[in-house]
N, C-alpha and C. Protein backbone atom coordinates (compact mmCIF):
# COMPACT_ATOMS: atom_id res chain seq x y z
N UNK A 1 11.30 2.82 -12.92
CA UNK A 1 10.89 2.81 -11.52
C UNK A 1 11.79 3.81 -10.80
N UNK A 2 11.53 4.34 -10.14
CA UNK A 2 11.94 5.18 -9.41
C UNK A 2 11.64 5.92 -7.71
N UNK A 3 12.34 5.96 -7.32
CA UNK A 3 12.42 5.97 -5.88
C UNK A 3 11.44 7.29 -5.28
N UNK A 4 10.55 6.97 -4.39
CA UNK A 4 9.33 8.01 -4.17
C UNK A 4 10.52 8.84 -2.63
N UNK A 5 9.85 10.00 -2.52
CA UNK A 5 9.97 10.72 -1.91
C UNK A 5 8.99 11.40 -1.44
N UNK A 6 8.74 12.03 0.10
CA UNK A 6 7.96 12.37 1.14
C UNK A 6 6.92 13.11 0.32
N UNK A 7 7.14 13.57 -0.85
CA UNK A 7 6.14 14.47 -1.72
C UNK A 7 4.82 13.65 -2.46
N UNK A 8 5.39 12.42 -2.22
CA UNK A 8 4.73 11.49 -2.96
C UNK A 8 3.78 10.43 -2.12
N UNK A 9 3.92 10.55 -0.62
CA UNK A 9 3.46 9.80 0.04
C UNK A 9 1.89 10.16 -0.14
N UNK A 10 1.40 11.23 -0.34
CA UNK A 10 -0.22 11.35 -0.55
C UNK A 10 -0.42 10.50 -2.25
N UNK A 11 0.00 10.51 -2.78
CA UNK A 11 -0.44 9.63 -4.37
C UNK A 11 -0.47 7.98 -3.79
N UNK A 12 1.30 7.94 -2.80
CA UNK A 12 1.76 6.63 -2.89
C UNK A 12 -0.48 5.77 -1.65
N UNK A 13 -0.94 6.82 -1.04
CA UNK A 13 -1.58 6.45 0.21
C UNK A 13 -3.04 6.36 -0.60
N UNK A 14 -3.20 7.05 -1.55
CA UNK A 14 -4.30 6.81 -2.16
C UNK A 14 -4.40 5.63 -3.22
N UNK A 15 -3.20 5.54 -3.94
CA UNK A 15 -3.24 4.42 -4.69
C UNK A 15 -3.24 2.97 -3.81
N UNK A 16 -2.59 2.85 -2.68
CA UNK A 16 -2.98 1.79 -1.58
C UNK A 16 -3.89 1.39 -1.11
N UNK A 17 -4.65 2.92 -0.92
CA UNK A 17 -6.00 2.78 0.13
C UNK A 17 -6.86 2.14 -1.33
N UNK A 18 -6.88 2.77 -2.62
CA UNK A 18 -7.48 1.97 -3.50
C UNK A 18 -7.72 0.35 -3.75
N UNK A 19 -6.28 0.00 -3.22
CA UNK A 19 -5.84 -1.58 -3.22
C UNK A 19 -5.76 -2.21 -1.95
N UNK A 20 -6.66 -1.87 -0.86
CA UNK A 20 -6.45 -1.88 0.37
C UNK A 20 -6.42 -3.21 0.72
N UNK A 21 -7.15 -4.30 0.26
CA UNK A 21 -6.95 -5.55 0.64
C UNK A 21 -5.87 -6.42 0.38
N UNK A 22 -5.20 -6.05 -0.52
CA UNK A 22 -3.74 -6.48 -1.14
C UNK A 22 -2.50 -5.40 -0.24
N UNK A 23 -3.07 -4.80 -0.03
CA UNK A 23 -1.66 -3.62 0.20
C UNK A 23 -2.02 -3.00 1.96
N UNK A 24 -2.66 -4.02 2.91
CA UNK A 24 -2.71 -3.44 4.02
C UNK A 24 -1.30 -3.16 5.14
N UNK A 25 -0.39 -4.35 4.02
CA UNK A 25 0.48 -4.44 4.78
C UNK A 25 1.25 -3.34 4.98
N UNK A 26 1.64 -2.71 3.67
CA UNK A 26 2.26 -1.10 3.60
C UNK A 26 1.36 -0.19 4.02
N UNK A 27 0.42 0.38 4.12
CA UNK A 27 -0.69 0.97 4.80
C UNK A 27 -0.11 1.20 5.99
N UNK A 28 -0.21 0.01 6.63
CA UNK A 28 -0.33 0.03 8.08
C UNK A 28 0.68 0.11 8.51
N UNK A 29 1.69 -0.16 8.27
CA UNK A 29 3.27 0.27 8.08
C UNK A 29 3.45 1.94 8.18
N UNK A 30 3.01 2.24 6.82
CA UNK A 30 3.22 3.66 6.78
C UNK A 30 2.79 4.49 7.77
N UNK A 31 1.08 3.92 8.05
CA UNK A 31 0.59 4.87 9.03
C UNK A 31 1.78 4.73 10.46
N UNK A 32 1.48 3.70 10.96
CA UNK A 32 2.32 3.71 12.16
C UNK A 32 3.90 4.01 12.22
N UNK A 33 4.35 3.86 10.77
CA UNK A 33 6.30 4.05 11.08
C UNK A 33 6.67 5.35 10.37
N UNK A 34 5.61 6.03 9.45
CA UNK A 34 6.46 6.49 8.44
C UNK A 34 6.91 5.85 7.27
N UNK A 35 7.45 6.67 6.75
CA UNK A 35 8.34 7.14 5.49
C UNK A 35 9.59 7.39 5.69
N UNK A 36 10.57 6.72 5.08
CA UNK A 36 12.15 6.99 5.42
C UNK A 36 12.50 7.34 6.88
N UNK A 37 11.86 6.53 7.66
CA UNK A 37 12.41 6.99 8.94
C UNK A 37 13.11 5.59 9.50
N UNK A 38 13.85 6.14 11.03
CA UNK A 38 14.78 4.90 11.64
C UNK A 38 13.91 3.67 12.10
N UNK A 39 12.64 3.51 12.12
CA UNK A 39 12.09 2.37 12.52
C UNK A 39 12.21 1.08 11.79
N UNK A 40 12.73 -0.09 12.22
CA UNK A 40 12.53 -1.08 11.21
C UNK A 40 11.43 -1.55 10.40
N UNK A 41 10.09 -1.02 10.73
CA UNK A 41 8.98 -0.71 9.55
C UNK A 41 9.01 -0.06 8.90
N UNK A 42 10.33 1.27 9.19
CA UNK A 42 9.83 2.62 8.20
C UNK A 42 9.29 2.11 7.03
N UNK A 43 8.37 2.62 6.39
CA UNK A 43 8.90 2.42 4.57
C UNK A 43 9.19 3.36 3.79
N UNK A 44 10.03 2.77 2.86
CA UNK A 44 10.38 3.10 1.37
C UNK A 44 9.44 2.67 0.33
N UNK A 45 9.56 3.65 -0.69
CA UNK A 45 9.02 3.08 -2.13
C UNK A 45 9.66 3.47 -3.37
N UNK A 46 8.96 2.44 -4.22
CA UNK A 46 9.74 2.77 -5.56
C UNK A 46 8.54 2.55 -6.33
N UNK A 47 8.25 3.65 -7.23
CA UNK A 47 7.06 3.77 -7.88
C UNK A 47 7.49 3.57 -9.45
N UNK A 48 6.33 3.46 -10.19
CA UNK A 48 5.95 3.63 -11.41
C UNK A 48 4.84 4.09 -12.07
N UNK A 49 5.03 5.37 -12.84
CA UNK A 49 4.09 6.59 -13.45
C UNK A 49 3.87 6.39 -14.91
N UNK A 50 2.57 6.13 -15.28
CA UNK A 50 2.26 6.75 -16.85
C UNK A 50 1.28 8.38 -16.24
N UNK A 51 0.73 8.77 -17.57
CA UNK A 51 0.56 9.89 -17.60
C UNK A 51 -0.62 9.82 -16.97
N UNK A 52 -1.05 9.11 -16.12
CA UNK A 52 -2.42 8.79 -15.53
C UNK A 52 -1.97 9.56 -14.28
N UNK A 53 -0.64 8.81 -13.99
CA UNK A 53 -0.41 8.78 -12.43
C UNK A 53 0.36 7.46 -11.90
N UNK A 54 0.21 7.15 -10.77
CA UNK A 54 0.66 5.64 -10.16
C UNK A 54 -0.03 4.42 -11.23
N UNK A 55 0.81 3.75 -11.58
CA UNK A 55 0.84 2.46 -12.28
C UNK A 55 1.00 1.49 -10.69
N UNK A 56 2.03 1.51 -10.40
CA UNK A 56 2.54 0.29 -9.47
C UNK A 56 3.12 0.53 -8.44
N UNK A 57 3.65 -0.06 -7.25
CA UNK A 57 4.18 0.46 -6.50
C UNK A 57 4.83 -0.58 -5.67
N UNK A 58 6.57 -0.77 -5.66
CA UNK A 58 7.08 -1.30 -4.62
C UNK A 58 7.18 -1.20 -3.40
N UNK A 59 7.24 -1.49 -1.53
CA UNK A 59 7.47 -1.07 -0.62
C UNK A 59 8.39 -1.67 -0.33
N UNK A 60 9.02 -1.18 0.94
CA UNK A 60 10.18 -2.23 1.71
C UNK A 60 10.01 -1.49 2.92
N UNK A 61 10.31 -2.61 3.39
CA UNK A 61 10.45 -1.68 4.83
C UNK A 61 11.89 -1.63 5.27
N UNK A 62 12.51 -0.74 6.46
CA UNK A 62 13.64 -0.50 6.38
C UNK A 62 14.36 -2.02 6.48
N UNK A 63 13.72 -2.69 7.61
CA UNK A 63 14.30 -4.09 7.86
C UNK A 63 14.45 -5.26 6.68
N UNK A 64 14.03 -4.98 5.66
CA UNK A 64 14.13 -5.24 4.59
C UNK A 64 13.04 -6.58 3.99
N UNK A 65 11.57 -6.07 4.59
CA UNK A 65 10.46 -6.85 4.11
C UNK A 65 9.60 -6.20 2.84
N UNK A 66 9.50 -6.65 1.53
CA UNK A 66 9.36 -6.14 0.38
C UNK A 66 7.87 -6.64 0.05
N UNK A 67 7.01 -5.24 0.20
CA UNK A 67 5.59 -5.46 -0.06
C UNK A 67 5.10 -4.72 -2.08
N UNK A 68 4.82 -5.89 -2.76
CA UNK A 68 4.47 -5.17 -4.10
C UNK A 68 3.22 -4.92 -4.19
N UNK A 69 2.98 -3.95 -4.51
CA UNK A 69 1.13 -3.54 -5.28
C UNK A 69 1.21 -3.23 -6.59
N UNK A 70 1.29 -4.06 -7.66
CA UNK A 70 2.05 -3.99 -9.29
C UNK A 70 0.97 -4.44 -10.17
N UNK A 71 0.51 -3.59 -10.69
CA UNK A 71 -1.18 -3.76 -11.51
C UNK A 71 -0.75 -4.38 -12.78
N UNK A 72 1.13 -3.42 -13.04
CA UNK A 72 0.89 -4.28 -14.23
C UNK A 72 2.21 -5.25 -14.47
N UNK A 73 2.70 -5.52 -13.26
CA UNK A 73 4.23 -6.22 -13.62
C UNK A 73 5.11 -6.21 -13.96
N UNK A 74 6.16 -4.82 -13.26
CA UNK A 74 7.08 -4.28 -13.74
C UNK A 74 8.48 -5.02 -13.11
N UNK A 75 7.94 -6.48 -13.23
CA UNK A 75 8.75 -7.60 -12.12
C UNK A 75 10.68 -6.89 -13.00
N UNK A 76 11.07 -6.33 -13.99
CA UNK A 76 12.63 -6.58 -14.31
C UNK A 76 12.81 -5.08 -13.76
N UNK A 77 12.09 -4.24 -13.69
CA UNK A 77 12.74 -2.62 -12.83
C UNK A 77 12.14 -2.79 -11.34
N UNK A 78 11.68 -3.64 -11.29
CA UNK A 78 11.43 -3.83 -9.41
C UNK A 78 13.03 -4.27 -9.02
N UNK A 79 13.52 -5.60 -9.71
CA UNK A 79 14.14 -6.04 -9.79
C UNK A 79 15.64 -5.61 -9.76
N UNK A 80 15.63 -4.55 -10.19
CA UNK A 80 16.67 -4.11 -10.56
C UNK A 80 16.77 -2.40 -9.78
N UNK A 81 15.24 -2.06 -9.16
CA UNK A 81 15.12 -1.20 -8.06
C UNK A 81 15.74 -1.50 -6.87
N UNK A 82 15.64 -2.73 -6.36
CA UNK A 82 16.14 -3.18 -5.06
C UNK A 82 17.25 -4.17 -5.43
N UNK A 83 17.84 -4.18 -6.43
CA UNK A 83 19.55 -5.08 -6.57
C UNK A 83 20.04 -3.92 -5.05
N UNK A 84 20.89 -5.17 -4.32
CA UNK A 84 21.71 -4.57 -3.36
C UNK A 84 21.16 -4.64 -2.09
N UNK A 85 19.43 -4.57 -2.38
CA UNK A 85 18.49 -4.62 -0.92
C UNK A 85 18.95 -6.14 -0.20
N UNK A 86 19.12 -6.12 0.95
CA UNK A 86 18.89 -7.12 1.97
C UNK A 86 17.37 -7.30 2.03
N UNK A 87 16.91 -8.37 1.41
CA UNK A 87 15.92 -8.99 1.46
C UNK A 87 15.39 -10.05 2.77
N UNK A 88 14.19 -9.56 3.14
CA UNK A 88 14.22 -10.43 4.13
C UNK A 88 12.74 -11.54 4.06
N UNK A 89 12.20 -11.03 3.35
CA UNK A 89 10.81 -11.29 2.63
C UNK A 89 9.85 -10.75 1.87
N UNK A 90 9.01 -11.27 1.10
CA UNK A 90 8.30 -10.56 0.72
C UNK A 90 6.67 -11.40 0.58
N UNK A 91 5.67 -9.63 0.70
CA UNK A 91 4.62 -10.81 1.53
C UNK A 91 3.42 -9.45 0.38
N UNK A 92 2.81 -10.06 0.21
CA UNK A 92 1.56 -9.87 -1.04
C UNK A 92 1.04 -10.64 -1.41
N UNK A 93 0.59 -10.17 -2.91
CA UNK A 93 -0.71 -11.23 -3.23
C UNK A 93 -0.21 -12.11 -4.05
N UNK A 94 -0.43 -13.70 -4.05
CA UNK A 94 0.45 -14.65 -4.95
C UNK A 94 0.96 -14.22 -6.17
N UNK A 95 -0.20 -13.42 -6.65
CA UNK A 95 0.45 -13.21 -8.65
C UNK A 95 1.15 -12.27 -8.19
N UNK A 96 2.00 -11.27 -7.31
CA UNK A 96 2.63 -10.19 -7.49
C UNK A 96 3.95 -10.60 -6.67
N UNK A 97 3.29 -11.63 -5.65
CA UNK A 97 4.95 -11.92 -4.85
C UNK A 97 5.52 -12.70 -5.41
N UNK A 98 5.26 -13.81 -6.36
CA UNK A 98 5.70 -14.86 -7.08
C UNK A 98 6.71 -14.63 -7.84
N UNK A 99 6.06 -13.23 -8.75
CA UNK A 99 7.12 -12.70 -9.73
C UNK A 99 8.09 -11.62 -9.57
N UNK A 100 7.51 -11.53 -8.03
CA UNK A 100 8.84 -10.59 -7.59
C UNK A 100 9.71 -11.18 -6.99
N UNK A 101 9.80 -12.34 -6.69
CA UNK A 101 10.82 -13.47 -5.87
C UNK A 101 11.61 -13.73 -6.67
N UNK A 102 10.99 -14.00 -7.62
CA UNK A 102 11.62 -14.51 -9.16
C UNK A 102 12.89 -13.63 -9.73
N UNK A 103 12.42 -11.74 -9.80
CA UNK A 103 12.76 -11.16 -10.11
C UNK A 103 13.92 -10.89 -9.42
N UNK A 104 13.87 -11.36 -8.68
CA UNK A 104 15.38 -10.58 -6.99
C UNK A 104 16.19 -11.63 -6.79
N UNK A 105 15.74 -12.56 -7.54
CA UNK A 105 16.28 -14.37 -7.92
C UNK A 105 16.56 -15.05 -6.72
N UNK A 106 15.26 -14.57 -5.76
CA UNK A 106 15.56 -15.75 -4.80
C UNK A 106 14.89 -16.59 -4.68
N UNK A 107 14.35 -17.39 -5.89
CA UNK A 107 13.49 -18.45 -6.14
C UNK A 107 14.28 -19.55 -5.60
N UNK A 108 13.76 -20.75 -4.49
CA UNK A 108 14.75 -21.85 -4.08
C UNK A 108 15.68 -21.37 -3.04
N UNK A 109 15.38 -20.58 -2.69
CA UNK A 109 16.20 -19.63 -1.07
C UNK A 109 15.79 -20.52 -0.01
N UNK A 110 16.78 -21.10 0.76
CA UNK A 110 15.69 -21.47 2.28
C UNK A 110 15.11 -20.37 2.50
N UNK A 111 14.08 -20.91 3.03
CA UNK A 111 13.36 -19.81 4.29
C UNK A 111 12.62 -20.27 5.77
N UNK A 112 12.45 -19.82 5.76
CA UNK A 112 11.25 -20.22 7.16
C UNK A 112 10.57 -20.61 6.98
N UNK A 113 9.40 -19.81 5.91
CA UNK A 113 7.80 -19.81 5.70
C UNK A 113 8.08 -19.75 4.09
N UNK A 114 7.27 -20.53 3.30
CA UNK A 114 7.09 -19.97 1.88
C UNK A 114 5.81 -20.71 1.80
N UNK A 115 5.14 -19.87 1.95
CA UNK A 115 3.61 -20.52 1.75
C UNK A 115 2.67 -19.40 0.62
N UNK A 116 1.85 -19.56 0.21
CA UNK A 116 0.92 -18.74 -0.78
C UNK A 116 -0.49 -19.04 0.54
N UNK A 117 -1.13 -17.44 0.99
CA UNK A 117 -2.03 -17.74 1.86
C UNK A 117 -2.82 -17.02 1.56
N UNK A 118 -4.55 -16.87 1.63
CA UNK A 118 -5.11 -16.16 1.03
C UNK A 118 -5.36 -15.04 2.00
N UNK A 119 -5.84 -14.04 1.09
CA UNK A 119 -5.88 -12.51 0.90
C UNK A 119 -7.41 -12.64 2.37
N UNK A 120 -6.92 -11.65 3.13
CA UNK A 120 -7.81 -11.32 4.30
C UNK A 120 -9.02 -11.04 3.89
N UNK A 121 -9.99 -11.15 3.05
CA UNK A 121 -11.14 -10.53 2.85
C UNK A 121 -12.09 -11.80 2.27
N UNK A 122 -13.48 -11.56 3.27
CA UNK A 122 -14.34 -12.15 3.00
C UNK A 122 -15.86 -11.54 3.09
N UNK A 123 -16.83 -12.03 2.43
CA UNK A 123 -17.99 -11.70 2.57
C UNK A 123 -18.47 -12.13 3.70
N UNK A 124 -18.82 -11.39 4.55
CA UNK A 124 -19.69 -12.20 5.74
C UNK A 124 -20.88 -13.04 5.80
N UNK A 125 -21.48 -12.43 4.15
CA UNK A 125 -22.54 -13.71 3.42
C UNK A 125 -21.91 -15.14 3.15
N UNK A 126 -20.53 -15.42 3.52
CA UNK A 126 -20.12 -16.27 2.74
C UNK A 126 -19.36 -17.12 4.38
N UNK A 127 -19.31 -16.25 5.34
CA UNK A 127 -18.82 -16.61 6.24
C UNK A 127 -20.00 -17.84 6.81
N UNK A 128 -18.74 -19.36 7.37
CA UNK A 128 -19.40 -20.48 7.62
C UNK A 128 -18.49 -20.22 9.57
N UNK A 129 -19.55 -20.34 9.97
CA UNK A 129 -19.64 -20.83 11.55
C UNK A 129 -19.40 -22.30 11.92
N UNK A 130 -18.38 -22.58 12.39
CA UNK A 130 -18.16 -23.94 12.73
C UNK A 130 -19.24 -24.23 14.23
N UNK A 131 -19.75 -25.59 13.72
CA UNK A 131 -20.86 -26.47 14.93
C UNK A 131 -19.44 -26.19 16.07
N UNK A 132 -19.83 -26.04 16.87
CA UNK A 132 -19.84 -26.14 18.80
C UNK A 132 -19.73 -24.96 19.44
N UNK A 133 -19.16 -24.81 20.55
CA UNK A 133 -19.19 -23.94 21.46
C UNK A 133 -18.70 -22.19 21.03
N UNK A 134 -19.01 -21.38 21.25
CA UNK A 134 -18.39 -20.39 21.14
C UNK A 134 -19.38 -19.27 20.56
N UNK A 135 -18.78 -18.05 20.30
CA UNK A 135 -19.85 -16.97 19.45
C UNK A 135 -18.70 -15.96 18.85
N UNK A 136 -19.46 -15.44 18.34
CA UNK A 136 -18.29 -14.14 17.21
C UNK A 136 -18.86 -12.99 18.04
N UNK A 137 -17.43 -12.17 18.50
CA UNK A 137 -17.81 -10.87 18.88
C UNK A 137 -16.67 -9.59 18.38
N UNK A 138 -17.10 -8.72 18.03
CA UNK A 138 -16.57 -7.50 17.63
C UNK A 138 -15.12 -7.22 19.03
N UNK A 139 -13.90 -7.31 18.42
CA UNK A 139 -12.59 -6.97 18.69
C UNK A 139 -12.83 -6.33 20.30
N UNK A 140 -13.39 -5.01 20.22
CA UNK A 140 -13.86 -4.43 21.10
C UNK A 140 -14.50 -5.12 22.78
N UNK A 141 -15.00 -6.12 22.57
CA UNK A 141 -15.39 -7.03 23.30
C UNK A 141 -14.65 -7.86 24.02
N UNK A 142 -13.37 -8.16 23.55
CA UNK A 142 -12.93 -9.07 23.88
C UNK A 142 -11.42 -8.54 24.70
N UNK A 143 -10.85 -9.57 25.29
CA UNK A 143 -9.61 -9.26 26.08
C UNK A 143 -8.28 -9.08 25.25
N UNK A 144 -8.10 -7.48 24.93
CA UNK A 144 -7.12 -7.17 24.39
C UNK A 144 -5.95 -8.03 24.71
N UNK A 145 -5.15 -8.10 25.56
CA UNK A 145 -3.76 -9.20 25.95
C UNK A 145 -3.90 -10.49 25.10
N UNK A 146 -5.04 -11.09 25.53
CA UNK A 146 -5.25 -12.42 24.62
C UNK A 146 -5.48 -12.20 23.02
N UNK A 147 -5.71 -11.03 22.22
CA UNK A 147 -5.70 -10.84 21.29
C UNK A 147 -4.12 -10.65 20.35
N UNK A 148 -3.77 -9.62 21.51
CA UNK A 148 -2.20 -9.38 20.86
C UNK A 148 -1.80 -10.74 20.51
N UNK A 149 -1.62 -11.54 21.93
CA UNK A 149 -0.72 -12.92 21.76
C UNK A 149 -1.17 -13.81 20.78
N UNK A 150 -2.71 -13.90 20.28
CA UNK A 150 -2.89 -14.43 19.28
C UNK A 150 -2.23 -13.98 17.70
N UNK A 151 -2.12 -13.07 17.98
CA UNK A 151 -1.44 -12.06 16.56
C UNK A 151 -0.10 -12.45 16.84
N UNK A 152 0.68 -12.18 17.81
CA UNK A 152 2.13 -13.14 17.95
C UNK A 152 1.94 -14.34 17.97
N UNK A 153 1.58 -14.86 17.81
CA UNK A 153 1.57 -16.45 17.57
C UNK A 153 1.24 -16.74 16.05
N UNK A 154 0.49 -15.82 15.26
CA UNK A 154 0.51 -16.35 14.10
C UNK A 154 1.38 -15.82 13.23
């Protein structure tokens, strides 16, 4: 594993955008903070290459929230990528954050939150409307202020 650099951010953005429902969190990170910069979102990465290209890919952000996208589980050089990191969480998809918690050995850490929650994506064929009052409307529609605060609140 090895530590990506600004040359790498077009491989690191396509292999994401590939994994976009697992990996929005670094995405959206990147777009808005950067790459190695002073923001406490910046991110960092630490990649892993066969002769294909991107295998896997660690993030962190500067503040030290650790996002994995790891196809194939390189949980002992993740591990040993971020020995030393100030960890402050790490937030992905159960099979990839599980074994990276494991790996950084902070299995049994207090925390705040340690929950397994599912992955943002649904079929809208599959989407159930709860009986009473109300209607679904496109983001756009609705009162930005009351939206933010809903996003701070969760």
């Amino acid at each position: 594993m090895r530590r990506a650099t600004r040359a790498d951010r077009p491989a690191i953005e396509a292999f994401l955008n590939a994994r976009a429902v697992t990996s929005m969190f670094p995405l959206s990170n990147l777009a808005l903070h950067g790459m190695d910069g002073e923001h406490g979102r910046s991110m960092s990465f630490w990649l892993v290459e066969d002769d294909d290209g991107l295998t896997d890919i660690i993030a962190s952000t500067r503040d030290g929230m650790v996002m994995p996208s790891c196809d194939t589980g390189p949980w002992d050089a993740a591990g040993s990528a971020l020995a030393g990191t100030d960890v402050i969480g790490v937030i992905g998809a159960k099979n990839q954050a599980r074994p990276l918690i494991a790996a950084l050995g902070l299995e049994g850490v207090t925390t705040e939150l340690d929950e397994d929650e599912p992955q943002f994506i649904l079929s809208l064929s599959d989407l159930t409307v709860p009986e009473g009052p109300g209607e679904l409307l496109p983001l756009s529609q609705v009162d930005r202020a009351e939206m933010v605060n809903w996003r701070r609140l969760y």
